[in-house]
C-alpha atoms as a PDB file:
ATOM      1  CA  UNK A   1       0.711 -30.844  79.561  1.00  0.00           C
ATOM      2  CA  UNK A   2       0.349 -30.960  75.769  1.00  0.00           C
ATOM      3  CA  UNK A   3      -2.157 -33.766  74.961  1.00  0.00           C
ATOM      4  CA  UNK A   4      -3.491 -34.987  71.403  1.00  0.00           C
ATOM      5  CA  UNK A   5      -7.232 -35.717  71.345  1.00  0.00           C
ATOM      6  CA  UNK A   6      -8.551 -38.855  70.442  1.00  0.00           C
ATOM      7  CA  UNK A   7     -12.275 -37.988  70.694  1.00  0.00           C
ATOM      8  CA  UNK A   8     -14.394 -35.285  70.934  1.00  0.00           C
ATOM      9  CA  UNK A   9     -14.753 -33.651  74.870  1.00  0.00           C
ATOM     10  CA  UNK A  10     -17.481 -30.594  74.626  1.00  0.00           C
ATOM     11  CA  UNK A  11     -15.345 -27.451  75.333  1.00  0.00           C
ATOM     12  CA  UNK A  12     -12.562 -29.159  75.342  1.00  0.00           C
ATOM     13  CA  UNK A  13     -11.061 -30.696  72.106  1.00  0.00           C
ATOM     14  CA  UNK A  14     -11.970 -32.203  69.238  1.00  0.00           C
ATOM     15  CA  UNK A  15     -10.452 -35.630  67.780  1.00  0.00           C
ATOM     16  CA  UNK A  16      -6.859 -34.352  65.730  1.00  0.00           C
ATOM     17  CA  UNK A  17      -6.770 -31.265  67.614  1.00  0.00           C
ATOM     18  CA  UNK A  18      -3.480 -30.354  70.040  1.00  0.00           C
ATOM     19  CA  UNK A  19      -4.166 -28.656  73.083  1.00  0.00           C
ATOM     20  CA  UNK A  20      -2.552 -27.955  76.735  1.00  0.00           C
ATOM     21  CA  UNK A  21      -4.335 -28.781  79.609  1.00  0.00           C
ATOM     22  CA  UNK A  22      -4.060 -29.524  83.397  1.00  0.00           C
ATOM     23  CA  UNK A  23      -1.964 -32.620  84.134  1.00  0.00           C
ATOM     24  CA  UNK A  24      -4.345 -33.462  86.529  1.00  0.00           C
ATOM     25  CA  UNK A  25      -6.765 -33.499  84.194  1.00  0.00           C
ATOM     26  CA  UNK A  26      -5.442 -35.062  81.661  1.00  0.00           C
ATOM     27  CA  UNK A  27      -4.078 -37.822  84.149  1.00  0.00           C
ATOM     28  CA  UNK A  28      -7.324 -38.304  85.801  1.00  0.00           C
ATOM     29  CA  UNK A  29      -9.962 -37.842  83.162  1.00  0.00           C
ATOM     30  CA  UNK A  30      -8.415 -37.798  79.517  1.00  0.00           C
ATOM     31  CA  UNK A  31      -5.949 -40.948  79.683  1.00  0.00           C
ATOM     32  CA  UNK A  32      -8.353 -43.433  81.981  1.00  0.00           C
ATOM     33  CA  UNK A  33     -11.212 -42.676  79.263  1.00  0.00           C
ATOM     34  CA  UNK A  34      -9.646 -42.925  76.457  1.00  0.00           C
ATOM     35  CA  UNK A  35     -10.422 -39.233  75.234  1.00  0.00           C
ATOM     36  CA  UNK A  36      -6.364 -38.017  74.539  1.00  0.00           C
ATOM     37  CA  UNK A  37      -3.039 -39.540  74.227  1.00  0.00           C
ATOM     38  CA  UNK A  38       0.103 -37.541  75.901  1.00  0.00           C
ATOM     39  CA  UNK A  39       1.699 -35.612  72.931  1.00  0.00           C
ATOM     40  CA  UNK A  40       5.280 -37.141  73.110  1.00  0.00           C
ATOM     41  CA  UNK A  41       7.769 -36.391  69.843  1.00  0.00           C
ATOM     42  CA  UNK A  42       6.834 -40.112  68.147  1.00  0.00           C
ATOM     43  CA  UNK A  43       2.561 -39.671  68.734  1.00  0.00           C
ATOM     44  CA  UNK A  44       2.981 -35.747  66.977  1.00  0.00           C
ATOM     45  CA  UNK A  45       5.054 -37.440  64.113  1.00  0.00           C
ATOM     46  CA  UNK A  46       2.265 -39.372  63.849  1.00  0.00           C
ATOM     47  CA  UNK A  47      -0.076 -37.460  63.591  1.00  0.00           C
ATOM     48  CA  UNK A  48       1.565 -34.706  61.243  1.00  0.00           C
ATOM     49  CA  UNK A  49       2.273 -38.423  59.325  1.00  0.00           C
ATOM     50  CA  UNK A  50      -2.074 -39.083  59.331  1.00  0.00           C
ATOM     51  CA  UNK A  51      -2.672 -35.580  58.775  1.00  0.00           C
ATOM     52  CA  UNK A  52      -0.641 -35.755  54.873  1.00  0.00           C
ATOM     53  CA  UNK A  53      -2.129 -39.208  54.375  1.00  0.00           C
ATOM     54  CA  UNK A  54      -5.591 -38.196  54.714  1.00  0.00           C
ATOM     55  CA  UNK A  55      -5.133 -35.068  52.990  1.00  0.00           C
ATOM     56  CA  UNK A  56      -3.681 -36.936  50.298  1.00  0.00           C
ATOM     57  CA  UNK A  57      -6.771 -39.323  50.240  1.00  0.00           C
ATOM     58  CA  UNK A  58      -8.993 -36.362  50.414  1.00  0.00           C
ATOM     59  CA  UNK A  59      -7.696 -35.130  47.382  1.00  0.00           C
ATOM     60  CA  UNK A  60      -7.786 -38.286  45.190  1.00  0.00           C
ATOM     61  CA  UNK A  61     -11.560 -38.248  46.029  1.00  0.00           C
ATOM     62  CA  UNK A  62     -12.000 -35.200  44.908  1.00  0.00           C
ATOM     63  CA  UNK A  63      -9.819 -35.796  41.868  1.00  0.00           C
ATOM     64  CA  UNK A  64     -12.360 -39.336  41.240  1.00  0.00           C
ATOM     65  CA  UNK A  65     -15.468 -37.321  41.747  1.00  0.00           C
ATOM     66  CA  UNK A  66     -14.302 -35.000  38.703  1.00  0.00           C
ATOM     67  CA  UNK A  67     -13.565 -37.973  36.261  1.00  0.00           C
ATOM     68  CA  UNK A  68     -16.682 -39.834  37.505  1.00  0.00           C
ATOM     69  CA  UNK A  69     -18.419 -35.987  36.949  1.00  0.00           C
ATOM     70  CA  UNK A  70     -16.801 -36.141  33.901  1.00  0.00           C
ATOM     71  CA  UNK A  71     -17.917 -39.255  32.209  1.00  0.00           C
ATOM     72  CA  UNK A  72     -21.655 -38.610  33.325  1.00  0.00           C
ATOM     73  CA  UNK A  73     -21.872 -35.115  31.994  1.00  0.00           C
ATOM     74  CA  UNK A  74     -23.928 -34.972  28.759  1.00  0.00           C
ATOM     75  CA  UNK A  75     -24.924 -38.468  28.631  1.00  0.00           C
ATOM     76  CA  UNK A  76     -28.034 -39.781  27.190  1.00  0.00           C
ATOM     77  CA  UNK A  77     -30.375 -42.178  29.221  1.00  0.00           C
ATOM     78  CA  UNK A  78     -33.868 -43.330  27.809  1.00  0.00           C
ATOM     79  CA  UNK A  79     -36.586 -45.146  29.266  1.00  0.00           C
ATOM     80  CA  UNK A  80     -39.473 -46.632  27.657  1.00  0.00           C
ATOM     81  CA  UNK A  81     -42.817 -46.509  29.281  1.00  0.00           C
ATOM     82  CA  UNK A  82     -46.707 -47.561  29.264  1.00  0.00           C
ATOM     83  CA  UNK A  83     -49.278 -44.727  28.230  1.00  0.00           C
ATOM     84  CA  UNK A  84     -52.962 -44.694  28.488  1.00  0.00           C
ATOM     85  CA  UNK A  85     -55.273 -42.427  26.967  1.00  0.00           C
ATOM     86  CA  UNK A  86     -53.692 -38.848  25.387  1.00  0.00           C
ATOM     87  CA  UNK A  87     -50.262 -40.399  26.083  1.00  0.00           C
ATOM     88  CA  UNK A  88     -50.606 -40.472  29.702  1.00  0.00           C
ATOM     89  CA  UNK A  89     -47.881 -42.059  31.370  1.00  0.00           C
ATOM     90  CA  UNK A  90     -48.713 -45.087  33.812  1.00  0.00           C
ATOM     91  CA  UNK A  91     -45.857 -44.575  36.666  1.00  0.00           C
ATOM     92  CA  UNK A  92     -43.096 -42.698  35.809  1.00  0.00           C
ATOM     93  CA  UNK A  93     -39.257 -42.306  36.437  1.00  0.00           C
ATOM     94  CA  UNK A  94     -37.815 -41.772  39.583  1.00  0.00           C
ATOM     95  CA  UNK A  95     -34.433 -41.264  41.397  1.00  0.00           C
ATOM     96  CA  UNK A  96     -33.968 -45.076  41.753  1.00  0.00           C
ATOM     97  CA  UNK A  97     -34.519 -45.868  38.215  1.00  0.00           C
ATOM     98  CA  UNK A  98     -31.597 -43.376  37.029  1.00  0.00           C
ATOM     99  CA  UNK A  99     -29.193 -44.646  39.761  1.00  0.00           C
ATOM    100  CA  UNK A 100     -29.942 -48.374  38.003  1.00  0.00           C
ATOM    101  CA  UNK A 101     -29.802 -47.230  34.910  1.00  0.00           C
ATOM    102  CA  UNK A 102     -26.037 -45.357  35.849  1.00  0.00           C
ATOM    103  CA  UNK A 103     -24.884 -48.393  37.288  1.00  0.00           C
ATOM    104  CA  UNK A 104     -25.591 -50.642  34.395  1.00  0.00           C
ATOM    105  CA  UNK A 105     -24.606 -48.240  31.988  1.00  0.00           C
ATOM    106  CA  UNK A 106     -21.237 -47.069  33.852  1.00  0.00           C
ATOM    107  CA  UNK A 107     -20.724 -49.297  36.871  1.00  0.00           C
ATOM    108  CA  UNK A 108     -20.888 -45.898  39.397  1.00  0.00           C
ATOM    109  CA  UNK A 109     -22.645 -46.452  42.956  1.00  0.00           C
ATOM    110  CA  UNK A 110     -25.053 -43.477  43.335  1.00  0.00           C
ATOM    111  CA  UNK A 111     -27.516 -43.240  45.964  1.00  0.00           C
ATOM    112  CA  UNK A 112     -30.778 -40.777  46.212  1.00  0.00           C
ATOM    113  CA  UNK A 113     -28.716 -37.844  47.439  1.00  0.00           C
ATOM    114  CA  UNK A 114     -26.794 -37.468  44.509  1.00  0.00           C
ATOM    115  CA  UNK A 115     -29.955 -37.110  42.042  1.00  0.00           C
ATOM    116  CA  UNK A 116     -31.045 -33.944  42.226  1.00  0.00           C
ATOM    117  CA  UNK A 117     -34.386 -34.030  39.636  1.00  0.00           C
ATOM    118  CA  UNK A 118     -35.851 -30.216  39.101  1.00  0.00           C
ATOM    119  CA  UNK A 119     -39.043 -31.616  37.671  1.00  0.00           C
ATOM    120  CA  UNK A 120     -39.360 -33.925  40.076  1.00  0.00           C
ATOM    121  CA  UNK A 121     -40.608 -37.973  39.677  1.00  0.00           C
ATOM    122  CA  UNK A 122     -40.636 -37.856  35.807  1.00  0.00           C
ATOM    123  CA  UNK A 123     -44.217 -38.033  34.489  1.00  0.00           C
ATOM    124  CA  UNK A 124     -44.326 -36.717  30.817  1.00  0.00           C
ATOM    125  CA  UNK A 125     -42.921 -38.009  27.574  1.00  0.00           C
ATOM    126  CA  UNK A 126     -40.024 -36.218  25.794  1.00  0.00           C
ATOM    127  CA  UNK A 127     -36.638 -35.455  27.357  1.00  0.00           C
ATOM    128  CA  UNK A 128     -35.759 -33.935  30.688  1.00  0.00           C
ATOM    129  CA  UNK A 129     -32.338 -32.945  32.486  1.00  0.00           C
ATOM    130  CA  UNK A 130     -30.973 -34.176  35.490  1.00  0.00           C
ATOM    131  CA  UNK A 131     -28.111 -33.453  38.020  1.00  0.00           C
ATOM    132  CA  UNK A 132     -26.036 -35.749  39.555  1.00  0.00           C
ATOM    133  CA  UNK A 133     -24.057 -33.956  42.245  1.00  0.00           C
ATOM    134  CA  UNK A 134     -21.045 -35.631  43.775  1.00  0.00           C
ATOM    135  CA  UNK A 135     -19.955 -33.014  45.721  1.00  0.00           C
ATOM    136  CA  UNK A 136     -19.458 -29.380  46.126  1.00  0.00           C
ATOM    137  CA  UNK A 137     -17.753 -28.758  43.020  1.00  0.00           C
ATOM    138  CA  UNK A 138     -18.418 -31.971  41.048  1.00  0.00           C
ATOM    139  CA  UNK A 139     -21.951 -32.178  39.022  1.00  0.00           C
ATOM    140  CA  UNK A 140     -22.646 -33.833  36.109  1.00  0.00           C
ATOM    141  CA  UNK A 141     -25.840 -32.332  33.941  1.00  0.00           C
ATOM    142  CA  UNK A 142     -27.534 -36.058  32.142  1.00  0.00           C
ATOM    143  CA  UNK A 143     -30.477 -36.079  29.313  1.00  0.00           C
ATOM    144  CA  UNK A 144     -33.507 -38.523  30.264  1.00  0.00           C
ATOM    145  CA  UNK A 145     -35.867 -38.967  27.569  1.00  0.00           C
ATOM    146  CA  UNK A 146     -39.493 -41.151  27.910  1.00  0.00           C
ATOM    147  CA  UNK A 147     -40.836 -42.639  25.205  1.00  0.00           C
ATOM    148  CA  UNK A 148     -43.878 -44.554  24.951  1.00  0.00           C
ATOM    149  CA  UNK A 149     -44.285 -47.697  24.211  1.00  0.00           C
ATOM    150  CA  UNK A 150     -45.597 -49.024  21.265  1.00  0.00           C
END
């Protein structure tokens, strides 16, 4: 009996995925639970119907993530900061203050796992770069310079 998978069964099937298996099985186990549908002609058209619609979606995210990628790439963000003695800085800059900073500037949602800061929290005057990865392929390379206050 071909069955479509709702859910995930270990060594079974996996949510999306096609499969034959035992009526008995399927009649005893998969059905009461929940876990797979019976594949009949109208639940595979269905399916082949979800499978283009998220592919579709997939690929408009992908296609935002470039623009957003885009627009960020080569920006300019400054920040101006209290120094002490030899132009210490008190504090510094880290992820959260760039994702504010984007989201005034541009109106994007970031969160910490898109900043990816090679110097780490930002501690010294002058300017420093900054990735902001959106996904495998989409990364946008932003300028962050401190200056002190005066």
């Amino acid at each position: 009996m071909r069955v479509l998978f709702l859910k995930h069964v270990i060594n079974v099937g996996k949510p999306g995925e096609i499969k034959d298996v035992k009526p008995g099985y399927a009649a005893n186990m998969l059905f009461p639970q929940g876990l797979a549908i019976e594949l009949t002609p109208e639940a595979e058209k269905k399916h082949k119907e979800k499978i283009k619609k998220d592919e579709k979606h997939r690929m408009e995210l992908i296609e935002n993530r470039h623009e957003i990628a885009e627009s960020l790439n080569h920006q300019k963000f400054s920040f101006t900061l209290k120094t002490g003695a030899n132009h210490k800085v008190y504090g510094g800059i880290g992820e959260k203050d760039v994702i504010d900073e984007v989201k005034k500037k541009f109106k994007i949602e970031l969160s910490k796992k898109h900043i990816e800061m090679p110097d780490g929290h930002l501690k010294k005057l002058g300017e420093h770069i900054i990735y902001i990865k959106l996904g495998k392929d989409a990364m946008a390379k932003i300028f962050v310079t401190l200056n002190e206050e005066k």
